[in-house]
C-alpha atoms as a PDB file:
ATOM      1  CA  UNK A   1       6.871  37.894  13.902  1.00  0.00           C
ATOM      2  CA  UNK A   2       6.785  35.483  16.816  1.00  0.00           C
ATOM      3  CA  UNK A   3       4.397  33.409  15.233  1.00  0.00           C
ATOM      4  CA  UNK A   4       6.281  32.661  12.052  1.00  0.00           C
ATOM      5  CA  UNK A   5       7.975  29.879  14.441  1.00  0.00           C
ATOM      6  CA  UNK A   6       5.522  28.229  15.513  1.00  0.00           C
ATOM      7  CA  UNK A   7       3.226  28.089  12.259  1.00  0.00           C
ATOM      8  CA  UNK A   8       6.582  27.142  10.289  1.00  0.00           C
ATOM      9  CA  UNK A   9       7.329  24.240  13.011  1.00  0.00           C
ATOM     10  CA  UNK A  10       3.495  23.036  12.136  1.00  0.00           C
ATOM     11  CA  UNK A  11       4.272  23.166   8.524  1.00  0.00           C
ATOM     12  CA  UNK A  12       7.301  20.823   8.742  1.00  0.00           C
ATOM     13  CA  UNK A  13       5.556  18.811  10.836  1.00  0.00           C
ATOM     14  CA  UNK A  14       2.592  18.236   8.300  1.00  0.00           C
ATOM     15  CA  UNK A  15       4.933  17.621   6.022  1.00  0.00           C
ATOM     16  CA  UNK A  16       6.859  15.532   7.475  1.00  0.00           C
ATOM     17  CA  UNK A  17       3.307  13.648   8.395  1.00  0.00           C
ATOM     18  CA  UNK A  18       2.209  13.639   4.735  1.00  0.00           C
ATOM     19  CA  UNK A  19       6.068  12.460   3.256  1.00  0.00           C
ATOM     20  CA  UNK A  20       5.661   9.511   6.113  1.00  0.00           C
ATOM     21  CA  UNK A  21       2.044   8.791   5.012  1.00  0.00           C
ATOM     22  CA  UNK A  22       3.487   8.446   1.174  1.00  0.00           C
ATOM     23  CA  UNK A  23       5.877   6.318   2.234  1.00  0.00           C
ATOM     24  CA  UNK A  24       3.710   3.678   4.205  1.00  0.00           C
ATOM     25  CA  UNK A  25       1.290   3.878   1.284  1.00  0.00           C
ATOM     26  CA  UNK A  26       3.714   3.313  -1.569  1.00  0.00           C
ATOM     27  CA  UNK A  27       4.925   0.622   0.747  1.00  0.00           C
ATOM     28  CA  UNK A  28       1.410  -0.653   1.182  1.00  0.00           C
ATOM     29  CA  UNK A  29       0.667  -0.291  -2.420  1.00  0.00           C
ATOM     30  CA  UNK A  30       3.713  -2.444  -3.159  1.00  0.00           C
ATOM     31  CA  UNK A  31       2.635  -5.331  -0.633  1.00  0.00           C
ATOM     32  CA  UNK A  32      -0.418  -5.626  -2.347  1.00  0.00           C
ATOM     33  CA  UNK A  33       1.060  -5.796  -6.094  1.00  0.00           C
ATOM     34  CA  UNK A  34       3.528  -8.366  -4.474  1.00  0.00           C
ATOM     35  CA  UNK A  35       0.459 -10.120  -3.120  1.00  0.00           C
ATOM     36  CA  UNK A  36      -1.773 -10.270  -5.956  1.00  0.00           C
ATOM     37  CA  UNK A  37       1.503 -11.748  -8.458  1.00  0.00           C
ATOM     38  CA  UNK A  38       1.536 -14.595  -5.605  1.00  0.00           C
ATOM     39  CA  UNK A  39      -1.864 -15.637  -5.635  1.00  0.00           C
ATOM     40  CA  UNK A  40      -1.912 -15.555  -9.708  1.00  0.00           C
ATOM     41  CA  UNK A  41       1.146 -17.877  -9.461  1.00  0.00           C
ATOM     42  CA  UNK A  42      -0.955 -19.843  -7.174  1.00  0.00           C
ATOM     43  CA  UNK A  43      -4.137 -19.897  -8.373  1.00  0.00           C
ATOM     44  CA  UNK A  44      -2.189 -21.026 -11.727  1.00  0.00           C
ATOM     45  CA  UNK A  45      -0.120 -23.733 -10.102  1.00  0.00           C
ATOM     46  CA  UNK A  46      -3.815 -25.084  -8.225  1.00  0.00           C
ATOM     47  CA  UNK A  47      -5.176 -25.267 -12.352  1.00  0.00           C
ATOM     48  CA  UNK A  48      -2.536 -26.866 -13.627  1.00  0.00           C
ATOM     49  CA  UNK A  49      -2.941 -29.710 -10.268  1.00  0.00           C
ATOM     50  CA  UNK A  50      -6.285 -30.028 -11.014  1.00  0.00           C
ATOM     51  CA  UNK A  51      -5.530 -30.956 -14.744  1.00  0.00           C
ATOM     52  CA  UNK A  52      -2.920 -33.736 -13.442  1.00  0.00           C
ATOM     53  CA  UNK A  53      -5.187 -35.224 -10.864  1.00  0.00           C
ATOM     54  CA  UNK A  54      -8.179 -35.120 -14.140  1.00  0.00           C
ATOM     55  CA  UNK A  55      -5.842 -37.273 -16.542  1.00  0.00           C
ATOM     56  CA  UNK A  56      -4.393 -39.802 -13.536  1.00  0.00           C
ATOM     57  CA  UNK A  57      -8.282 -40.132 -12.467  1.00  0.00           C
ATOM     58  CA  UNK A  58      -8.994 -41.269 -16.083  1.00  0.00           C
ATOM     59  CA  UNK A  59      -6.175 -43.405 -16.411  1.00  0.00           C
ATOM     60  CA  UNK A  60      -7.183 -45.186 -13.603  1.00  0.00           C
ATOM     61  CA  UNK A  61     -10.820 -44.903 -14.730  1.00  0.00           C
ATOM     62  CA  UNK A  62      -9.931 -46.610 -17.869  1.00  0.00           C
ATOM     63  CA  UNK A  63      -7.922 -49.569 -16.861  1.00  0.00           C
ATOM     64  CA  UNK A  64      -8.586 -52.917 -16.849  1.00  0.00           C
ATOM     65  CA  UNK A  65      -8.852 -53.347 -13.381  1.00  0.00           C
ATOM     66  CA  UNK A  66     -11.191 -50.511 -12.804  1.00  0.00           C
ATOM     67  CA  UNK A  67     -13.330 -51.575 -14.792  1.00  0.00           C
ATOM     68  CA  UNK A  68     -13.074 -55.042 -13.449  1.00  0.00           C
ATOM     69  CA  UNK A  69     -13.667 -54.000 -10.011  1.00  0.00           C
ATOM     70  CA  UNK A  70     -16.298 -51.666 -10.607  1.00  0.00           C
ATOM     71  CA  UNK A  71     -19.488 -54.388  -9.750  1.00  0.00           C
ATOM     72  CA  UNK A  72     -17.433 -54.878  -6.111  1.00  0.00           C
ATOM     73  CA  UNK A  73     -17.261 -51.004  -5.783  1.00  0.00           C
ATOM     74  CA  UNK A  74     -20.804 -51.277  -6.817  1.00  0.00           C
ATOM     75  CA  UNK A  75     -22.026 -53.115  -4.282  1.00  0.00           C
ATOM     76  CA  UNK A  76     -20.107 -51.889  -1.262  1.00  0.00           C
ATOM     77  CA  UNK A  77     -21.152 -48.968  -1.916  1.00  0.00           C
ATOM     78  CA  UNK A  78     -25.512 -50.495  -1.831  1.00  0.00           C
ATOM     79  CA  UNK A  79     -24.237 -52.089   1.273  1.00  0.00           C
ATOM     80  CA  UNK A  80     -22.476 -49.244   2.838  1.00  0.00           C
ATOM     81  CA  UNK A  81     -25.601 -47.011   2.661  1.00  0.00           C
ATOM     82  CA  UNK A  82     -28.061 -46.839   6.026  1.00  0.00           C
ATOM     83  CA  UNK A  83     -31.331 -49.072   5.400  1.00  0.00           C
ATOM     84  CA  UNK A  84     -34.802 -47.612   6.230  1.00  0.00           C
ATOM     85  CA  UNK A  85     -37.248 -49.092   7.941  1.00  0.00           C
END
């Protein structure tokens, strides 16, 4: 009977190991859920951006002095590139 002690004192222990090792994983397991609804807000918010900088690009795109302009952008842009030769 003297080692009923000792194997019950490794028993609680174990178990006291696994109920800690639930706990860090259900903790874990949480931190990622939390994680993953952050980066879907995110990733979301970055789409809808995207969208806004599309429709002021074309706004800009469209107007009269874009289009105006667009021979000078033309040609800086020959200039602005490194000759050969």
């Amino acid at each position: 009977m003297a080692t009923i002690g000792p194997v019950s004192a490794e028993t609680q222990t174990r178990k006291d190991q696994d109920e800690l090792e639930a706990r860090h994983r259900a903790e874990l397991d949480a931190q990622r859920e939390k994680f993953h609804r952050e980066l879907g807000r995110r990733a979301f918010r970055i789409g809808e951006l995207e969208e806004e900088v599309i429709e002021v690009a074309k706004t800009y795109e469209s107007s009269l002095s874009w289009r105006i302009t667009r021979p000078v952008r033309a040609a800086r842009t020959l200039l602005s590139k490194p000759r050969r030769g």
